[in-house]
Protein backbone atom coordinates (compact mmCIF):
# COMPACT_ATOMS: atom_id res chain seq x y z
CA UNK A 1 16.23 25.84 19.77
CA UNK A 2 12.51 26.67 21.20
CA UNK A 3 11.56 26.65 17.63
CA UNK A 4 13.37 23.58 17.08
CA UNK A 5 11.09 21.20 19.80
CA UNK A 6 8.28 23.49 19.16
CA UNK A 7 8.09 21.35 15.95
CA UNK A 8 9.37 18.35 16.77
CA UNK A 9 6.31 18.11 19.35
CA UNK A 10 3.79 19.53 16.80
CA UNK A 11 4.88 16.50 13.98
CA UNK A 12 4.56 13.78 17.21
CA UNK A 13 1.31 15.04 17.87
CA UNK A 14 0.26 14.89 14.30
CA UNK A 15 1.63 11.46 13.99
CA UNK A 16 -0.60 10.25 16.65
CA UNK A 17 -3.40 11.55 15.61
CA UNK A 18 -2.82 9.41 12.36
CA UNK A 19 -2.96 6.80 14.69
CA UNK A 20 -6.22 7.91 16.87
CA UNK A 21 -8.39 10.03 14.69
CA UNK A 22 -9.51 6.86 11.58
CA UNK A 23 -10.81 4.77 14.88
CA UNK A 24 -11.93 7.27 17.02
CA UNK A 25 -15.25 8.16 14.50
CA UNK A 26 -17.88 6.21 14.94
CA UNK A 27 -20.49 4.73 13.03
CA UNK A 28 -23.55 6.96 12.00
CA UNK A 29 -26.61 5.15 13.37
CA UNK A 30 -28.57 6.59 10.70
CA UNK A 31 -26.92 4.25 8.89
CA UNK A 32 -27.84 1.44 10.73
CA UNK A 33 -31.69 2.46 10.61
CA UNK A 34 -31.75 3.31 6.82
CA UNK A 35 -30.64 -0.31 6.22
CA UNK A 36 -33.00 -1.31 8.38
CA UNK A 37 -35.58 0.59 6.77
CA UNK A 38 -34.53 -0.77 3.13
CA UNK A 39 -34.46 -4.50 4.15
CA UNK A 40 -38.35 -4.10 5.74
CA UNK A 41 -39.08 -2.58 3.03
CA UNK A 42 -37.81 -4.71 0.58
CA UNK A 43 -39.16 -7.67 2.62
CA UNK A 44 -42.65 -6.21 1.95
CA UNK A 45 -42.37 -5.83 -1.66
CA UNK A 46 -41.39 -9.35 -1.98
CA UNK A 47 -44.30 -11.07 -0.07
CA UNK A 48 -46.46 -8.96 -2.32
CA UNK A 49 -44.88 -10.30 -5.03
CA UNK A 50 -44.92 -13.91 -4.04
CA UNK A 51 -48.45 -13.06 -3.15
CA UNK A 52 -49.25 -11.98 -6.98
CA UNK A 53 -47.08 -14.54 -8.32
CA UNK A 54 -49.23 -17.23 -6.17
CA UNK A 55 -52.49 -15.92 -7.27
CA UNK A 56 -51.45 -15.82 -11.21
CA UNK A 57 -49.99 -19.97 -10.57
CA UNK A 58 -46.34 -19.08 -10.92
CA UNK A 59 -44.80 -20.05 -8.18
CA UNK A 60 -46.32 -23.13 -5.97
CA UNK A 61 -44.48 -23.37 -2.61
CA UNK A 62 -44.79 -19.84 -1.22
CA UNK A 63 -44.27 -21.03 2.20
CA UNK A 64 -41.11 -22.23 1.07
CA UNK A 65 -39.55 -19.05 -0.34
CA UNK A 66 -40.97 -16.35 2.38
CA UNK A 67 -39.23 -18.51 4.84
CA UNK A 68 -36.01 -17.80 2.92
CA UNK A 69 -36.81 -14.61 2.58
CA UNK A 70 -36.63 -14.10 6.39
CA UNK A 71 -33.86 -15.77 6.77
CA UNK A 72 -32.20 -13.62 4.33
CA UNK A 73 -33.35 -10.59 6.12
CA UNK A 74 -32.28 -11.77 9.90
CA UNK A 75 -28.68 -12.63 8.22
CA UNK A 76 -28.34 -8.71 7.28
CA UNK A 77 -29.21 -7.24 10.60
CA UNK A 78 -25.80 -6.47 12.58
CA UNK A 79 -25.31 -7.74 15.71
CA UNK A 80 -24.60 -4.43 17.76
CA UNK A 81 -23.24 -5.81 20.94
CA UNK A 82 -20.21 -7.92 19.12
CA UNK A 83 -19.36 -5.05 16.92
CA UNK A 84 -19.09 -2.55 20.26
CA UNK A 85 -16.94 -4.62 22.08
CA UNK A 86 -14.51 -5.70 19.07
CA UNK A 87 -14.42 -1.49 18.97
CA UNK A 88 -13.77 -0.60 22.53
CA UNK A 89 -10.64 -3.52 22.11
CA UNK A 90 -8.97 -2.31 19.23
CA UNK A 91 -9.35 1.34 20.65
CA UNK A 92 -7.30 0.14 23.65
CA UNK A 93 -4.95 -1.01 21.71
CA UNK A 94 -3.81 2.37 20.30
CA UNK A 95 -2.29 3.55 23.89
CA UNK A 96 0.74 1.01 23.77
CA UNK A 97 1.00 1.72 20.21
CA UNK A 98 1.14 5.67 20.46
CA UNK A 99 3.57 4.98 22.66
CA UNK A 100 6.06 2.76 20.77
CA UNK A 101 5.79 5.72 17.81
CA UNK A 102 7.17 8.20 20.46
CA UNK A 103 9.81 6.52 22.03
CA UNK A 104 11.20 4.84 18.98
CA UNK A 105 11.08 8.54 16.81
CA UNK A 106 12.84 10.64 19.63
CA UNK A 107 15.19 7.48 20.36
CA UNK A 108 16.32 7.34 16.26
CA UNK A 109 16.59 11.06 16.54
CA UNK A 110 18.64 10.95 19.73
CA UNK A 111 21.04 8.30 18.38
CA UNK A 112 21.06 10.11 14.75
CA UNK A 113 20.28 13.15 14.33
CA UNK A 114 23.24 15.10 15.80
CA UNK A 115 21.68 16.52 19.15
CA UNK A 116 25.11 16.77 20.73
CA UNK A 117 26.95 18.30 17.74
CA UNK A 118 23.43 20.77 17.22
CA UNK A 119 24.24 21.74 21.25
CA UNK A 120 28.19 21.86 20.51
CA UNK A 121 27.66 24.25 17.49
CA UNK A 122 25.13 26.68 19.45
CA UNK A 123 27.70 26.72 22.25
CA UNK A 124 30.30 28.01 20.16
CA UNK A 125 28.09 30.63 18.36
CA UNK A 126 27.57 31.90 21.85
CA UNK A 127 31.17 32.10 22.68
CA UNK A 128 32.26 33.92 19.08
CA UNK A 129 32.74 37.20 20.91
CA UNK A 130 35.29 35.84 22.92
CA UNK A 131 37.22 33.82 20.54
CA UNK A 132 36.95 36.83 18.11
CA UNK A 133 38.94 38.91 20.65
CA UNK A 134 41.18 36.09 22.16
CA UNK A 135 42.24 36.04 18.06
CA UNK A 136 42.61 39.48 17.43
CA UNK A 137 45.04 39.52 20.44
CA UNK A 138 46.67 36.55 19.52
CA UNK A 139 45.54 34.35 22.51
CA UNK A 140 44.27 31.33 21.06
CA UNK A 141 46.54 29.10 20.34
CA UNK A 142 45.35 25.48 21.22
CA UNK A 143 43.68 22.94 18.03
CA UNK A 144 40.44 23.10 19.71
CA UNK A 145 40.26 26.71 20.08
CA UNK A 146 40.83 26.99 16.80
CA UNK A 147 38.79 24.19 15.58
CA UNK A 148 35.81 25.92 17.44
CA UNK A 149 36.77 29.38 15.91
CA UNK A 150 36.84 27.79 12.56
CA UNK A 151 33.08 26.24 13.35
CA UNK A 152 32.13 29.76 14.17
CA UNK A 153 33.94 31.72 11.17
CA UNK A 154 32.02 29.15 8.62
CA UNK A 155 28.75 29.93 10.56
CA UNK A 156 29.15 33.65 10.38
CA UNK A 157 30.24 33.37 6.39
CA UNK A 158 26.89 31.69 5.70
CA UNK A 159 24.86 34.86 6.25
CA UNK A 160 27.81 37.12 5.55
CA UNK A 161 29.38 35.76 2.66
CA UNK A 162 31.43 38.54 1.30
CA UNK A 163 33.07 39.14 4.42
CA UNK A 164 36.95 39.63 3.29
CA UNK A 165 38.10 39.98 7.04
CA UNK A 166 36.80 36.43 8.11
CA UNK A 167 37.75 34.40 5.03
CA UNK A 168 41.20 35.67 5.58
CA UNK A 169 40.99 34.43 8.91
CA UNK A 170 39.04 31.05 8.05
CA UNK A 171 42.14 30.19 5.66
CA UNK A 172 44.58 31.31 8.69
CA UNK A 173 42.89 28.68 11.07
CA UNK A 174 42.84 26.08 8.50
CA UNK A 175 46.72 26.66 8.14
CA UNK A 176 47.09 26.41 11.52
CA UNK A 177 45.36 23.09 11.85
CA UNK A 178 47.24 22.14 8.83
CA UNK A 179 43.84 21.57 7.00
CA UNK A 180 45.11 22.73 3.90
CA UNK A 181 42.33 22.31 1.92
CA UNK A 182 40.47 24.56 4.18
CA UNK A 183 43.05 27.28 3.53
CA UNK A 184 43.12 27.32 0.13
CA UNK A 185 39.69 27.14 -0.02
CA UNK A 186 39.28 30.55 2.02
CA UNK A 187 41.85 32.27 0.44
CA UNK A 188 40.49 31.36 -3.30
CA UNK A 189 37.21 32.87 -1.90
CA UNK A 190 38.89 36.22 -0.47
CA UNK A 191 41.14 36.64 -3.73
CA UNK A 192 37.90 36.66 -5.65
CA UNK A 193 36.17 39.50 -3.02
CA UNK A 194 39.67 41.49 -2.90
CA UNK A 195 41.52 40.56 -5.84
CA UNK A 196 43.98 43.64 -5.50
CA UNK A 197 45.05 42.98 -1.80
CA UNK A 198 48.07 42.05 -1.79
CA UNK A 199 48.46 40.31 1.78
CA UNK A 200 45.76 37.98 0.60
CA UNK A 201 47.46 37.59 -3.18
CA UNK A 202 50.97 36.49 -1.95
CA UNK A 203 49.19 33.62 0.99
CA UNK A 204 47.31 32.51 -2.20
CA UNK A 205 50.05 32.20 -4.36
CA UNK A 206 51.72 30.67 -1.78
CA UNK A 207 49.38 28.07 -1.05
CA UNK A 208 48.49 27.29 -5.01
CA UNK A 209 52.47 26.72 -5.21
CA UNK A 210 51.90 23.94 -2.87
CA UNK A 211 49.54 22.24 -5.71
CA UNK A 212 49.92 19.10 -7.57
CA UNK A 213 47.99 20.98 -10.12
CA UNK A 214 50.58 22.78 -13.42
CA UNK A 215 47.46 25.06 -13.89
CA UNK A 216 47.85 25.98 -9.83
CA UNK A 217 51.39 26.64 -9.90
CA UNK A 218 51.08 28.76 -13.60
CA UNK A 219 48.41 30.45 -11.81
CA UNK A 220 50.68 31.77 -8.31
CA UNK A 221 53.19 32.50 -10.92
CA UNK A 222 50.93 35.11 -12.64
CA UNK A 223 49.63 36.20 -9.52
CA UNK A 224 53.42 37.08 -7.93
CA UNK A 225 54.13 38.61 -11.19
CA UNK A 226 51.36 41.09 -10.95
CA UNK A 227 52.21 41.61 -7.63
CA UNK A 228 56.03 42.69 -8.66
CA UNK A 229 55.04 45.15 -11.48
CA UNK A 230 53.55 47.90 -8.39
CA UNK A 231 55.84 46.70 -5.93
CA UNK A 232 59.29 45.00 -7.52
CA UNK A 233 61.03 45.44 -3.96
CA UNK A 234 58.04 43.13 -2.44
CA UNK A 235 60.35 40.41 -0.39
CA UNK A 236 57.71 38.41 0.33
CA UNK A 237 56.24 38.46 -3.34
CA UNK A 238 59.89 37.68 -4.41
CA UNK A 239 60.33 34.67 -1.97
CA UNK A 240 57.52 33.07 -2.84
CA UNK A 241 58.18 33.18 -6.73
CA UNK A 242 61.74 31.75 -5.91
CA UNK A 243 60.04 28.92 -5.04
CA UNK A 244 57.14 28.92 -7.29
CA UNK A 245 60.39 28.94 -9.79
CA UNK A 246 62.02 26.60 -8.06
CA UNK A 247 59.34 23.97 -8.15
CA UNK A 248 58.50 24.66 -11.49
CA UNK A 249 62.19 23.81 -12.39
CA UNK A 250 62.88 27.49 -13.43
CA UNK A 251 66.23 27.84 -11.75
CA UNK A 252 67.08 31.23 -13.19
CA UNK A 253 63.81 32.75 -12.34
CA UNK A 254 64.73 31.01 -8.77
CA UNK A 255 67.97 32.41 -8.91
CA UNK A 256 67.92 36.07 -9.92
CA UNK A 257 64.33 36.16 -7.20
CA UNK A 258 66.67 34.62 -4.35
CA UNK A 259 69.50 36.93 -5.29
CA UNK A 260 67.45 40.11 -5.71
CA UNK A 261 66.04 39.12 -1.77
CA UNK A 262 69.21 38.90 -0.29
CA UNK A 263 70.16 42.68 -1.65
CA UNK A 264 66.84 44.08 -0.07
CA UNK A 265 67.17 42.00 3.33
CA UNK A 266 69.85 42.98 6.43
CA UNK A 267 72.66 40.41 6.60
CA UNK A 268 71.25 39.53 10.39
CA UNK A 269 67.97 38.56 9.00
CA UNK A 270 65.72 35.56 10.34
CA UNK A 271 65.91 32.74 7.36
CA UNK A 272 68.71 34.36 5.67
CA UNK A 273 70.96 31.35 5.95
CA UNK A 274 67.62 29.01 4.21
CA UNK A 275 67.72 31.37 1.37
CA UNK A 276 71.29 31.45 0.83
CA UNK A 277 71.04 27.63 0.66
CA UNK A 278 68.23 27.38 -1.41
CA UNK A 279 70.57 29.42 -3.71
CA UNK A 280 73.20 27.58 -4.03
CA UNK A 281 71.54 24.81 -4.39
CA UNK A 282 69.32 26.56 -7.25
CA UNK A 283 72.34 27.50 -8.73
CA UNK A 284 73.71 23.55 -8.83
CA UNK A 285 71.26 22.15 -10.83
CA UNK A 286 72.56 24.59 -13.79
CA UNK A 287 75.42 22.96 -13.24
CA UNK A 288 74.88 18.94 -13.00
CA UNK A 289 75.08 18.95 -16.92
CA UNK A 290 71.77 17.19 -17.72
CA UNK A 291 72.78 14.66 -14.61
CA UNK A 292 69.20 12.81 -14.50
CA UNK A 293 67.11 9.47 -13.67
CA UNK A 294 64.86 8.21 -16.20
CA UNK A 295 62.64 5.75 -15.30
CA UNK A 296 59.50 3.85 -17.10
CA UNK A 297 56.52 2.51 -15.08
CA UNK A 298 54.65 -0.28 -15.94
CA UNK A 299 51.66 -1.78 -14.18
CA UNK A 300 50.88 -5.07 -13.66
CA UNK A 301 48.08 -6.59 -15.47
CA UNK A 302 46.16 -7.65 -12.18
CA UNK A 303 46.37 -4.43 -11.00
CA UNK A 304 44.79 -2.62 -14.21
CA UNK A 305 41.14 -3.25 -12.26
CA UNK A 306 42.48 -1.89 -8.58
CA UNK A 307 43.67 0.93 -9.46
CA UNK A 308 41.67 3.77 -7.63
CA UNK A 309 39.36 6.60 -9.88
CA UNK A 310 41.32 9.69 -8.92
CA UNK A 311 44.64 9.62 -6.93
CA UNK A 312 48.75 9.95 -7.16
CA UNK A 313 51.74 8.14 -7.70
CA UNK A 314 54.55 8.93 -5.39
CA UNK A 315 58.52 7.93 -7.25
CA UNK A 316 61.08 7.87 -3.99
CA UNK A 317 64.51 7.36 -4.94
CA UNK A 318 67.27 6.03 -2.30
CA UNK A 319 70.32 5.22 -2.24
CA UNK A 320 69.95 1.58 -1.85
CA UNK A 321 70.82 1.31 1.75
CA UNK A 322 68.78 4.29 3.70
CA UNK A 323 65.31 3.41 3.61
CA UNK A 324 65.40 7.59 3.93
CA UNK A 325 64.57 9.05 -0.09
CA UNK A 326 67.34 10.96 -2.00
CA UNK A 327 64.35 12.35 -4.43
CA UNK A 328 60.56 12.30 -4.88
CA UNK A 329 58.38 13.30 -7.28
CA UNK A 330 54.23 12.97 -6.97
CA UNK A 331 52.33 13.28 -10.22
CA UNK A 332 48.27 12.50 -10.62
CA UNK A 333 47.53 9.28 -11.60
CA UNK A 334 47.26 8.47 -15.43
CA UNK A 335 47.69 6.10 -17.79
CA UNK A 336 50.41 3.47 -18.08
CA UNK A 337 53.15 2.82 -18.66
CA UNK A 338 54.73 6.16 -17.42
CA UNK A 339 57.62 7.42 -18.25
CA UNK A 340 59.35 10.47 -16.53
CA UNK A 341 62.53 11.22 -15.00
CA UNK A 342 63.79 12.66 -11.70
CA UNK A 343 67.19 15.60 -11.17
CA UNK A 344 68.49 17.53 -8.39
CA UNK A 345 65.56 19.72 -8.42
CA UNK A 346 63.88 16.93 -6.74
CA UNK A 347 66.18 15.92 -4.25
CA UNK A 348 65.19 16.08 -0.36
CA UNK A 349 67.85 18.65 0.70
CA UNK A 350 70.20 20.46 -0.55
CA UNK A 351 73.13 18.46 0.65
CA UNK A 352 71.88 15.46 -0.47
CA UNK A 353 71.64 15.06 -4.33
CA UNK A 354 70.67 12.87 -6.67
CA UNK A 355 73.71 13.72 -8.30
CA UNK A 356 75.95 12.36 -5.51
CA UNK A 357 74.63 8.66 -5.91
CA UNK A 358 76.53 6.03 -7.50
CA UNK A 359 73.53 3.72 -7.32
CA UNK A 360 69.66 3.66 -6.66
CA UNK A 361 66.80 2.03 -6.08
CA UNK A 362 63.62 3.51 -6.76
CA UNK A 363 59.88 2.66 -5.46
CA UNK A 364 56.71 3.96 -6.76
CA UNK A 365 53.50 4.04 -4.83
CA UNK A 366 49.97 4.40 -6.13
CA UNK A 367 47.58 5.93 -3.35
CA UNK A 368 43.87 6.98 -3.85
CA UNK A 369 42.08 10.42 -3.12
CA UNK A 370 39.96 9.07 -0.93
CA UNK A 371 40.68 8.86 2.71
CA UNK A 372 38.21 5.83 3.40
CA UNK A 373 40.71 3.80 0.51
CA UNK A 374 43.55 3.16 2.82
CA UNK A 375 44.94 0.46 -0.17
CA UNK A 376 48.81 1.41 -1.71
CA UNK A 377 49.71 -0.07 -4.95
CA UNK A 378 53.65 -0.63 -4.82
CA UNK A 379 56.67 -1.79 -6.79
CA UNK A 380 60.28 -1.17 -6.62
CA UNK A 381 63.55 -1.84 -8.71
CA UNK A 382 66.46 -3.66 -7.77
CA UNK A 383 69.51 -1.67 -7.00
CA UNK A 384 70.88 -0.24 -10.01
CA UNK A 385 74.25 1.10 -10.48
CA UNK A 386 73.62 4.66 -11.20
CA UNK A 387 75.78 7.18 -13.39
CA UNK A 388 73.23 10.11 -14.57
CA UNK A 389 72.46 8.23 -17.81
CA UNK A 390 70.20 4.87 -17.06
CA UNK A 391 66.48 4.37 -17.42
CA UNK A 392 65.60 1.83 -15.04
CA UNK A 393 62.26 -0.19 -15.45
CA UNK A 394 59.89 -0.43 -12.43
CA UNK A 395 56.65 -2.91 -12.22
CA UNK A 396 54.12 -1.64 -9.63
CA UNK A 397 52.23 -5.27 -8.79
CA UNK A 398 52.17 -5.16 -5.05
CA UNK A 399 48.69 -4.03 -2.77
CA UNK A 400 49.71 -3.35 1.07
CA UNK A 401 47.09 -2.03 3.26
């Protein structure tokens, strides 16, 4: 930080002396004399000349041109007491204006250049120690604690960038603060130090499952997979490709995961009764005989110049009279008019299928990528009656804030 104003008083100085230095020099007085010198002498050649030119009948009015002459020589000779004063003013001047260059650089830099977040940052770097051990030991446990070991973990990484231990624990914070972005961010960056650990493997399958992206999801599934060949009995390498399975609509892979977790886990375990669930409900959709919603998207033509350069569109499904969704589906944005279709796999809960309805209404929402574009781009059908076989037609025309 010494460092820091150390500089930022060396580049004010230098600025002012920008300011001081061009009128601070003075005139050289030789230069005065030298001109005076030249015009004398100059005045002397020309009288000779007139003088010569007057003798040979040239010229006639001599008297009239060496009186020009002089005048011409007293208009070149600088009047020395005018130009000192205009000096000494302008000189004065600089004070006020030296002045205005300091305050208004240190007030920009006070109002933009981050002085309390630089201050924040170094105060956290200072406690890193702490918040190292109050992690290790599980003690912190409040957003900003976390936020501020986060700061810290990103600082560290910066001059220690193949540090396994503190990506690991980067991604941990970021799920914590439900950043995940962060997480999977960290986690990408420790698979590729440790690509054989499997603690780190199964959190980053996890959290590519969680991906809009097919190529994330394929990606966790090879991951898990490689995981199972050394360790088939891995519970939590099986979970999570149950639901890598799941999502992908892989029920059988689902199922025979699910069922192969509930031989290797005690009957009293925590989440036994979720998985259970899960499986039955895995298990259903083999059974709903093709039961599905098919639906076609169309945009509006107004809307062909709002829509946003990257983002999603979000299908809910209800039940006409819950605004609460039966099923939803998010896909990335692409080109209309869409045409997809929604099954149990994509219902809410388990208890609640799509299967169950006997009529629907369905509303699809258009949303951008980027947070600052708070515009959604809606439509919705009318209540359809709903037997596992229509295709109902939705316009999306609508722009709420």
């Amino acid at each position: 930080m010494i460092a820091f104003w150390l500089t930022i008083i060396v580049l004010l100085v230098i600025g002012a002396a920008l300011l001081i230095v061009p009128t601070m020099c003075k005139a050289n007085p030789d230069t005065d004399t030298n001109r005076d010198a030249i015009n004398k002498a100059y005045y002397q050649q020309r009288l000779t000349e007139l003088t010569e030119d007057e003798a040979q009948g040239v010229i006639a009015e001599r008297e009239t041109m060496v009186a020009e002459l002089q005048h011409n020589l007293l208009e070149d000779i600088p009047i020395d007491q005018s130009v000192t004063k205009q000096t000494s003013f302008n000189r004065m001047l600089l004070l006020p204006g030296v002045l205005l260059m300091l305050v208004v650089s240190l007030g920009l830099y006070l109002h933009t250049g981050g002085l309390g977040q630089v201050m924040q940052w170094q105060q956290v770097m200072k406690e890193m120690p702490d918040l190292r051990h109050r992690a290790d030991t599980g003690q912190l446990s409040t957003p900003e604690d976390i936020a501020r070991f986060a700061l810290g973990l990103r600082t560290d990484l910066l001059s220690e960038p193949a540090n396994v231990r503190d990506w690991t624990m980067l991604g941990l914070a970021g799920l914590k603060l439900g950043n995940g972005e962060m997480a999977l961010q960290a986690y990408e960056k420790a698979y590729q130090l440790a690509p054989n650990d499997a603690y780190i493997q199964i959190i980053y399958a996890k959290l590519l499952t969680r991906s809009n992206d097919p190529n994330d999801i394929q990606q966790a599934s090879a991951i898990l997979k490689d995981i199972l060949k050394t360790n088939p009995n891995n519970v939590d390498a099986l979970s999570a490709l149950a639901m890598n399975a799941f999502g992908r609509g892989d029920f059988n892979q689902a199922i025979a995961a699910w069922e192969k977790v509930l031989t290797l886990l005690p009957a009293d375990a925590n989440g036994i009764d979720v998985i259970k669930s899960s499986l039955a409900y895995a298990k259903a959709q083999l059974t709903a005989n093709g039961y599905r919603l098919s639906m076609k998207l169309s945009l509006a033509p107004e809307m062909a110049a709002q829509l946003p350069a990257e983002g999603s569109v979000l299908i809910a499904v209800t039940d006409g009279e819950s605004p609460v969704p039966v099923a939803v589906k998010q896909l990335p944005l692409g080109q209309f008019p869409l045409e997809l279709s929604l099954d149990d796999s994509n219902a809410m809960m388990p208890s609640r299928l799509l299967s169950s309805l006997k009529k629907v209404k369905i509303k699809a929402t258009i949303t951008s990528n980027d947070r600052a574009d708070n515009r959604h781009i809606t439509g919705e059908s009318d209540i359809q009656p709903f037997s596992g076989k229509e295709t109902v037609d939705v316009t999306i025309g609508h722009i709420k804030q």
